[in-house]
Protein backbone atom coordinates (compact mmCIF):
# COMPACT_ATOMS: atom_id res chain seq x y z
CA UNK A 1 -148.86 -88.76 -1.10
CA UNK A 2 -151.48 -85.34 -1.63
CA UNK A 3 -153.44 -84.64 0.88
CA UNK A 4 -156.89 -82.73 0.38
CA UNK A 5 -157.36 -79.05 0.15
CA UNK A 6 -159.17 -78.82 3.48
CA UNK A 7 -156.58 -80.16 5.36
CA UNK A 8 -154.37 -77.08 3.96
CA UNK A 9 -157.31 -74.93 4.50
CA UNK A 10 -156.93 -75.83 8.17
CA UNK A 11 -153.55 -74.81 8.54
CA UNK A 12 -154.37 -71.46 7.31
CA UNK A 13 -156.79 -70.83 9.48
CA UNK A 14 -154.52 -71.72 12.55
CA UNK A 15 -151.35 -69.38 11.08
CA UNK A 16 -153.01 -66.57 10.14
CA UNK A 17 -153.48 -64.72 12.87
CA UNK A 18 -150.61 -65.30 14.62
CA UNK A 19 -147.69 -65.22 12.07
CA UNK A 20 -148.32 -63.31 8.99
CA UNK A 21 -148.07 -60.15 10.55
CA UNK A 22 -144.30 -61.01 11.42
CA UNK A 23 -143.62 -62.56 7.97
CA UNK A 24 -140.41 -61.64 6.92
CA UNK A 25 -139.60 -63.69 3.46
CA UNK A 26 -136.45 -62.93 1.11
CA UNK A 27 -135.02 -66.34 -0.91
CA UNK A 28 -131.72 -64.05 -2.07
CA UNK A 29 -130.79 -63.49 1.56
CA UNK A 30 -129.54 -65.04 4.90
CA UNK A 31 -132.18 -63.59 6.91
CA UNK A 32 -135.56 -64.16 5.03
CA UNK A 33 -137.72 -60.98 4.34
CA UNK A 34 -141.37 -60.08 3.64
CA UNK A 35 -144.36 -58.81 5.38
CA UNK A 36 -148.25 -58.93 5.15
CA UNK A 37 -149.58 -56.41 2.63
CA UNK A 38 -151.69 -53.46 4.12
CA UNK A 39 -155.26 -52.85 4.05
CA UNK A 40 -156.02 -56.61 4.44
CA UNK A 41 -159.61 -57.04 5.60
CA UNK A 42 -160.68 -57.47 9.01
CA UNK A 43 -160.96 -61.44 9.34
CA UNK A 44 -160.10 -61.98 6.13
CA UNK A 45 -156.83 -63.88 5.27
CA UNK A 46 -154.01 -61.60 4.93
CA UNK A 47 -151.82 -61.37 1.62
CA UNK A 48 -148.20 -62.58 2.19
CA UNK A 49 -145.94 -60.51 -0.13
CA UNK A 50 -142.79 -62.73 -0.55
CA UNK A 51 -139.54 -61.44 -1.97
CA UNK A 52 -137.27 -63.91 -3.73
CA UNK A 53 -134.74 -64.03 -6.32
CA UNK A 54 -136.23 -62.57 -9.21
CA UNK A 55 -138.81 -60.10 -7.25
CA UNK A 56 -141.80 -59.92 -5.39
CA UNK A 57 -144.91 -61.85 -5.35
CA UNK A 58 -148.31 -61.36 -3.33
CA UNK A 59 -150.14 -64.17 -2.28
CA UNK A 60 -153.87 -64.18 -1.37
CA UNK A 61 -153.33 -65.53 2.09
CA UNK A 62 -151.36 -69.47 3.03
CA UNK A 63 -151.58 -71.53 -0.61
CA UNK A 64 -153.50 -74.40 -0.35
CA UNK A 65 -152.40 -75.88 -3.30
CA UNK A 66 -148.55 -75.73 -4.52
CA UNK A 67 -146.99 -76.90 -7.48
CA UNK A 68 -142.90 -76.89 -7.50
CA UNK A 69 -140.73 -77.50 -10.31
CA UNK A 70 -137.67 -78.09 -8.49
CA UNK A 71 -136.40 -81.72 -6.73
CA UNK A 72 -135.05 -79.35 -4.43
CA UNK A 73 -138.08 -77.81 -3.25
CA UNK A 74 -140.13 -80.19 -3.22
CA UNK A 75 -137.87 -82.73 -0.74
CA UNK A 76 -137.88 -79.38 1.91
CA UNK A 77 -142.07 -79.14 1.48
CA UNK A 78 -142.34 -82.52 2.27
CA UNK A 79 -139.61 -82.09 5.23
CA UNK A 80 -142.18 -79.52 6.70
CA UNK A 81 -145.55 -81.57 6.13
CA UNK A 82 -146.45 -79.83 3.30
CA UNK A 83 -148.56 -81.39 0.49
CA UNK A 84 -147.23 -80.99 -2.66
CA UNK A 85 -149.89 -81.25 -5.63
CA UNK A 86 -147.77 -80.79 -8.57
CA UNK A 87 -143.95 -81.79 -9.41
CA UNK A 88 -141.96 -82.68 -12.50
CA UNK A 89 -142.97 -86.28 -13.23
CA UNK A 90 -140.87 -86.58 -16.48
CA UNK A 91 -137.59 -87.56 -14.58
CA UNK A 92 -138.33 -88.63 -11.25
CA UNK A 93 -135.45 -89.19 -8.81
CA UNK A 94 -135.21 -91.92 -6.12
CA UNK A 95 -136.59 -90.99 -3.22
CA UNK A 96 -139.69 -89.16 -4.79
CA UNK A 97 -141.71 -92.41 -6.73
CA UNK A 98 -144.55 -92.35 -4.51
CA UNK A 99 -145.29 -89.03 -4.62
CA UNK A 100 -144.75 -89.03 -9.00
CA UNK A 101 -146.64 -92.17 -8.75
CA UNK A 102 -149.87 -90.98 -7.22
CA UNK A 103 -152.17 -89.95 -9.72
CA UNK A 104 -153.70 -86.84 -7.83
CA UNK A 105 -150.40 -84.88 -8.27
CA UNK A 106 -150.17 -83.03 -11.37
CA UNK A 107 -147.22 -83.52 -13.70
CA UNK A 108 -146.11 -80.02 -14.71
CA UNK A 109 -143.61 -81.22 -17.07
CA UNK A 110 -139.94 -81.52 -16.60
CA UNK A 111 -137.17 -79.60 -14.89
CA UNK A 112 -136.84 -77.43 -17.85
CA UNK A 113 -139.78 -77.04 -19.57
CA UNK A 114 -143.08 -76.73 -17.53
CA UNK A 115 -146.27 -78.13 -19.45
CA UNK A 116 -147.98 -74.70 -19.85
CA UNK A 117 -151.49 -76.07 -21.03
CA UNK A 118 -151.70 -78.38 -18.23
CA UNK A 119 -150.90 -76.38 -15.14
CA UNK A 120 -153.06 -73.37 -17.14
CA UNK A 121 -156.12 -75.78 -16.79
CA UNK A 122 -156.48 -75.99 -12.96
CA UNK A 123 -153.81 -73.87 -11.35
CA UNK A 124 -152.53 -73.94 -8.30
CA UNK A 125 -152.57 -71.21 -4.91
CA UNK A 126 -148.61 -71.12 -5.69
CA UNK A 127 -146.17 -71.50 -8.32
CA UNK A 128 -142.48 -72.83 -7.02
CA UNK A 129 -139.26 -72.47 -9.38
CA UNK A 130 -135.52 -72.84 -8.74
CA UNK A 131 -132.79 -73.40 -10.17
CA UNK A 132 -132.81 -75.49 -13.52
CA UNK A 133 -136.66 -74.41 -14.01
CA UNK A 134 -135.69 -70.68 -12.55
CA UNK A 135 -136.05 -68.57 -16.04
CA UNK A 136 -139.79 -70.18 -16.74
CA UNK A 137 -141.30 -67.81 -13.86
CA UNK A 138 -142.25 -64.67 -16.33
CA UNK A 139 -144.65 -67.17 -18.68
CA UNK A 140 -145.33 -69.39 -14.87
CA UNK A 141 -146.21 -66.38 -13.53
CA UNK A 142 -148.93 -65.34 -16.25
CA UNK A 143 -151.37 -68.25 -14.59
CA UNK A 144 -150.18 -67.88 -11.00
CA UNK A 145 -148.22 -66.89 -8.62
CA UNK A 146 -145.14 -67.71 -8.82
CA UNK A 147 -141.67 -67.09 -6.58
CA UNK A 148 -138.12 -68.36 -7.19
CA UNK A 149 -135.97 -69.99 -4.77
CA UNK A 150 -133.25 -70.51 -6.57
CA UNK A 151 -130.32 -71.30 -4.08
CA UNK A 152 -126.79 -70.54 -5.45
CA UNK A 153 -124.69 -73.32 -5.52
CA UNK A 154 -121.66 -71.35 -4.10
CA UNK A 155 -123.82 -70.38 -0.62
CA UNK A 156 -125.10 -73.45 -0.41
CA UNK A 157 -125.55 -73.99 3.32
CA UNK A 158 -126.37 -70.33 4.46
CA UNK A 159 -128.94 -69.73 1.42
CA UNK A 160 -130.59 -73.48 2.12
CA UNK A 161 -131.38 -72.18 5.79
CA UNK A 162 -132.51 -69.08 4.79
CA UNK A 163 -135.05 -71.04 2.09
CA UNK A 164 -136.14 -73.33 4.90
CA UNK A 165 -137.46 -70.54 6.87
CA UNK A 166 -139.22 -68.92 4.62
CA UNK A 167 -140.61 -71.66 3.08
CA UNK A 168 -141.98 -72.79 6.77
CA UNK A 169 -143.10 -68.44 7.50
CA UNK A 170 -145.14 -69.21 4.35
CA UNK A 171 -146.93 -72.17 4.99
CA UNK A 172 -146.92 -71.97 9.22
CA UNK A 173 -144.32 -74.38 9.14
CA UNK A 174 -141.69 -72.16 11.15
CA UNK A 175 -140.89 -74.56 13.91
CA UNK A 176 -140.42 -77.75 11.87
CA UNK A 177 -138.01 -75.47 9.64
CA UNK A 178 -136.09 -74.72 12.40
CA UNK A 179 -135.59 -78.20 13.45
CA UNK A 180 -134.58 -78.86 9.67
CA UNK A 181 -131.80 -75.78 10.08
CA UNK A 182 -130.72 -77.50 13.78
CA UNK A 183 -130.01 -81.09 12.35
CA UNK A 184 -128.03 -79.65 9.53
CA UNK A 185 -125.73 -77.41 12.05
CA UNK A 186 -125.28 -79.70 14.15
CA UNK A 187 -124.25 -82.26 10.82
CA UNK A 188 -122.18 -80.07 9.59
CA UNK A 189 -120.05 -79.34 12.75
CA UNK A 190 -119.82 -82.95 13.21
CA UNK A 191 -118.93 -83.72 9.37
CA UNK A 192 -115.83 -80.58 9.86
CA UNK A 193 -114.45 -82.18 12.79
CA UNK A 194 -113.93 -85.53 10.83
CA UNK A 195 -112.63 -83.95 7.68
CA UNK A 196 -109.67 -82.13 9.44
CA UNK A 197 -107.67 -84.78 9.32
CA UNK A 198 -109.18 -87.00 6.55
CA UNK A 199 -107.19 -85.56 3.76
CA UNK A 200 -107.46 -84.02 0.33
CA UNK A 201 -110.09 -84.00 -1.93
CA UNK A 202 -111.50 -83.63 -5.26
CA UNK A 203 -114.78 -83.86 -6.57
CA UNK A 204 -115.73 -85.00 -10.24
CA UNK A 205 -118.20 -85.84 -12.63
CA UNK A 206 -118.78 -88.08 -15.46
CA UNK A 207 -121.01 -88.17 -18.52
CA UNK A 208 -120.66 -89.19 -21.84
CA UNK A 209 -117.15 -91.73 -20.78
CA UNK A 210 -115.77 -88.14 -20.14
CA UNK A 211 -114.48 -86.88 -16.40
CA UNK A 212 -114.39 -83.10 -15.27
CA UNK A 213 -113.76 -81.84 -11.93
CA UNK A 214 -114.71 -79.24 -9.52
CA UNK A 215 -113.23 -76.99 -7.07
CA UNK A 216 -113.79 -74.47 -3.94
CA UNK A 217 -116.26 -71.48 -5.09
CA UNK A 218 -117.49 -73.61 -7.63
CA UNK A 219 -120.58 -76.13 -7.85
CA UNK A 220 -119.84 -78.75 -5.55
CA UNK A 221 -117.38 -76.68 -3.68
CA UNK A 222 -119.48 -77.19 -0.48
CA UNK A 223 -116.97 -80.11 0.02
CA UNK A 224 -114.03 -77.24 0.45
CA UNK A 225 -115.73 -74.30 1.76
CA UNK A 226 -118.40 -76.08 3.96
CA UNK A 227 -117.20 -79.16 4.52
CA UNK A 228 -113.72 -78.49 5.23
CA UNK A 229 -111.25 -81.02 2.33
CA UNK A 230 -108.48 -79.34 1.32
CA UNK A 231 -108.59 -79.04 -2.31
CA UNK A 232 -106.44 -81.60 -4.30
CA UNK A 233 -105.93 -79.74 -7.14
CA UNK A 234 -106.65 -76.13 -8.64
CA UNK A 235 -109.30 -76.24 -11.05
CA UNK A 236 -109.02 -72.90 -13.19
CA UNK A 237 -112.61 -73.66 -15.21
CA UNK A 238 -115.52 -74.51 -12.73
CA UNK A 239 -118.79 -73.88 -14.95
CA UNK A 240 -121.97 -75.98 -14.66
CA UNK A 241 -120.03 -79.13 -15.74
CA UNK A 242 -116.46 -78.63 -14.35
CA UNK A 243 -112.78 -78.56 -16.15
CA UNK A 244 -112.37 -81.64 -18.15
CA UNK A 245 -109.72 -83.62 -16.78
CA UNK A 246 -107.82 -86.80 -17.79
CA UNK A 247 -107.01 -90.10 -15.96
CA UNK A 248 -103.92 -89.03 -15.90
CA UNK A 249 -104.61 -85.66 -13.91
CA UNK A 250 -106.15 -87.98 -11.31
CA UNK A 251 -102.86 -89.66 -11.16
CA UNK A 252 -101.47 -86.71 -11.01
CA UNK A 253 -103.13 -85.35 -8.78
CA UNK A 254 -103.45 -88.15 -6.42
CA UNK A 255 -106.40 -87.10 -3.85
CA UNK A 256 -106.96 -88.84 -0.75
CA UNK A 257 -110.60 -88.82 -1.15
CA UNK A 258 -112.25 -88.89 -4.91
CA UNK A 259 -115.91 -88.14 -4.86
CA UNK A 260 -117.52 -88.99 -8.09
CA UNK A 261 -121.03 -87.52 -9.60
CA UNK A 262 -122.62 -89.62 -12.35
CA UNK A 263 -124.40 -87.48 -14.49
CA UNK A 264 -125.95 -89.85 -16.83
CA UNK A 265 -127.32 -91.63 -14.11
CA UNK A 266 -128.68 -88.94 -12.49
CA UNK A 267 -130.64 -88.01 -15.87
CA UNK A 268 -131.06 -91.46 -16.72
CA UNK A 269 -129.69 -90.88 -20.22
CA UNK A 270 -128.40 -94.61 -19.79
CA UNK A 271 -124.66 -93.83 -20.59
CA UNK A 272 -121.64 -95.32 -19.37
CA UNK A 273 -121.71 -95.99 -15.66
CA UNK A 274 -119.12 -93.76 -13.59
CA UNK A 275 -117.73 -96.71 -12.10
CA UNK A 276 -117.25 -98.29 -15.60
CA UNK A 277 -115.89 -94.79 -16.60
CA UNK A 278 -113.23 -94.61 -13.88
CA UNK A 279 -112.25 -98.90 -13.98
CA UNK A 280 -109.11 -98.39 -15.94
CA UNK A 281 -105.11 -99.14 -14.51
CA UNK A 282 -104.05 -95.73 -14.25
CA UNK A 283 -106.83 -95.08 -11.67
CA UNK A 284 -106.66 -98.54 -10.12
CA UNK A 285 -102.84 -96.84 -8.96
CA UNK A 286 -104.56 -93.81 -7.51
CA UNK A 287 -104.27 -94.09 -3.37
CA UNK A 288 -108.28 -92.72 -2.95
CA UNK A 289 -108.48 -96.58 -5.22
CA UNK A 290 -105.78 -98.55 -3.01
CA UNK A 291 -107.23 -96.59 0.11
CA UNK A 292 -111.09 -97.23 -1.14
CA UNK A 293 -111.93 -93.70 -0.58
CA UNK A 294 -113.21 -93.45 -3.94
CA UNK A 295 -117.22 -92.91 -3.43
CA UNK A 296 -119.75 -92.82 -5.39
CA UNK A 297 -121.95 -90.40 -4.43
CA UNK A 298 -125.80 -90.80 -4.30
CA UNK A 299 -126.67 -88.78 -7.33
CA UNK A 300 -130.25 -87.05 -5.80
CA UNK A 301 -128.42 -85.33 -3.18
CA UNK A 302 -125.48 -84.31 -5.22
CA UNK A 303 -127.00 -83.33 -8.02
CA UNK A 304 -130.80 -83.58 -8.98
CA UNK A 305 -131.50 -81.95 -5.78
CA UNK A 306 -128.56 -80.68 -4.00
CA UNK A 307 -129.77 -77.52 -2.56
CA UNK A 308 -132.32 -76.92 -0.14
CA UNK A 309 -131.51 -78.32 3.89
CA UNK A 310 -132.73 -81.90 2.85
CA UNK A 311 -130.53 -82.27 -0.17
CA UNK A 312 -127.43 -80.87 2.09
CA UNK A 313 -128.44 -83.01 4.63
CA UNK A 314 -128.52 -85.92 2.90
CA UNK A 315 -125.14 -85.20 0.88
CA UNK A 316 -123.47 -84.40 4.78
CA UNK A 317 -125.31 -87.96 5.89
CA UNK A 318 -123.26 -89.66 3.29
CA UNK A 319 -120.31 -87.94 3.70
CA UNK A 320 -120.09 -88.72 7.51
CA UNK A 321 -120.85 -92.27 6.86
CA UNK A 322 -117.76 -92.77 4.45
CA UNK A 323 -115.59 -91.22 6.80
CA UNK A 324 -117.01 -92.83 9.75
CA UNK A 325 -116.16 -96.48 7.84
CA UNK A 326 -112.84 -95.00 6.75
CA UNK A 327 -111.88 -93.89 10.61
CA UNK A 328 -113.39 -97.73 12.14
């Protein structure tokens, strides 16, 4: 739920003087980078000039009010206690109803197209883009500030700490974001130590009845290169939707563990379930089917909102689970 503007005006009164001087804010890095601009006035609050992926912003001081057009985002502002007053109602993943639902938060549109008149008409202290809404911040940033924390898919974990930093330097949130970047250590180191031994993998996604796959140094390759599954298979095409594949690569390619990504569901386009998709007798003789180590990933923290420490977090969460059950 939104809380009111004084409570935010609070919190910049506490921060102020003790941590913008020290800010150090950069979204494209491991180690965040910025720093209070000079010449602030005595007693006054001082500007916060924030670097991030496609530049540098200046704020006037700790936002108050914050509008972010990213899932993503918005689940690590609510991680650090942050009210969020505006957020991409159009196609509202589970998790977030009651914050869509409450009629004080703005809808700014959808994940790729902001709704320019109304976030023009009362704008907020701070503009937030990433990823899918990423290459809306030169019009965004005509009516306010605006940064982009775009996290690439391919540096997922080290780029989602690095976010949760400087998203809690920004808003006087720096402990909390270091308890965020803690857990998900700690998850991961846990989540590495049970894959070892847990087999192959390959990760896949399906929309339309069709199935494509993904590899290391790809999209979802954070199960490889972070997670620690040896690939199943090479896949030589790795865009934003994968290397089609057919049932009878899966075969083929026989993978321990097959974690699946339903699309449609995920954009509520109402197509063929991915369970419906993959029901069929050549995958029935698959040994992730005979093993049931085919899982059906929760489709927020795959995909809708997989960067950021809360969408990792959540995606390790499930992953540890299965192979927790798996290992019982």
């Amino acid at each position: 739920m939104s809380q009111p503007r004084t409570a935010l005006r609070r919190i910049a009164t506490a921060v102020v003087p003790a941590t913008l001087a020290a800010l150090a804010l950069s979204a494209c890095s491991a180690e965040p980078g910025a720093s209070p601009a000079p010449d602030a006035a005595a007693g006054a609050a001082e500007q916060i000039v924030v670097e991030h992926r496609q530049g540098t912003t200046t704020l006037d001081g700790v936002p108050e009010t914050v509008f972010a057009f990213s899932w993503d985002v918005v689940a690590v502002l609510q991680a650090l206690d942050v009210p969020v007053h505006g957020v991409p109602k159009r196609i509202v993943p589970p998790g977030f109803e009651d914050l869509a639902a409450d009629p004080a938060v703005v809808d700014v549109g959808t994940l790729f197209e902001p709704d320019f008149e109304t976030i023009a008409a009362d704008p907020a202290d701070l503009l937030i883009v990433a990823q899918r809404s990423a290459p809306m911040l030169g019009e965004l940033s005509r009516i306010a500030p605006t940064i982009d924390l775009t996290i690439d898919a391919t540096d997922n974990v080290t780029q989602s700490k690095a976010t949760a930093r400087q998203l809690g330097e920004i808003f006087g949130r720096q402990a909390e974001a270091e308890a965020l970047v803690a857990d998900l250590a700690a998850s991961l180191e846990a989540v590495r130590a049970a894959s070892a031994d847990a087999g192959d993998a390959l990760v896949v996604l399906t929309t339309g009845g069709n199935v494509t796959a993904f590899g290391p140094g790809g999209r979802f390759g954070i199960v490889h290169d972070a997670l620690g599954f040896a690939p199943a298979a090479a896949i030589t095409e790795d865009g934003r939707h994968g290397q089609a594949i057919s049932f009878e690569f899966l075969l083929e390619t026989d993978p321990a563990w097959l974690f699946v990504i339903d699309r449609d569901a995920a954009i509520q386009s109402g197509g063929e379930a991915a369970r419906a998709v993959l029901d069929n007798e050549i995958v029935r003789r698959t040994q992730a089917y005979q093993n049931d180590r085919i899982v059906f990933v929760d489709t927020t923290s795959w995909y809708i909102a997989g960067t950021g420490v809360v969408g990792v977090q959540n995606l390790l969460d499930e992953v540890a689970g299965v192979l927790a059950a798996d290992q019982a």
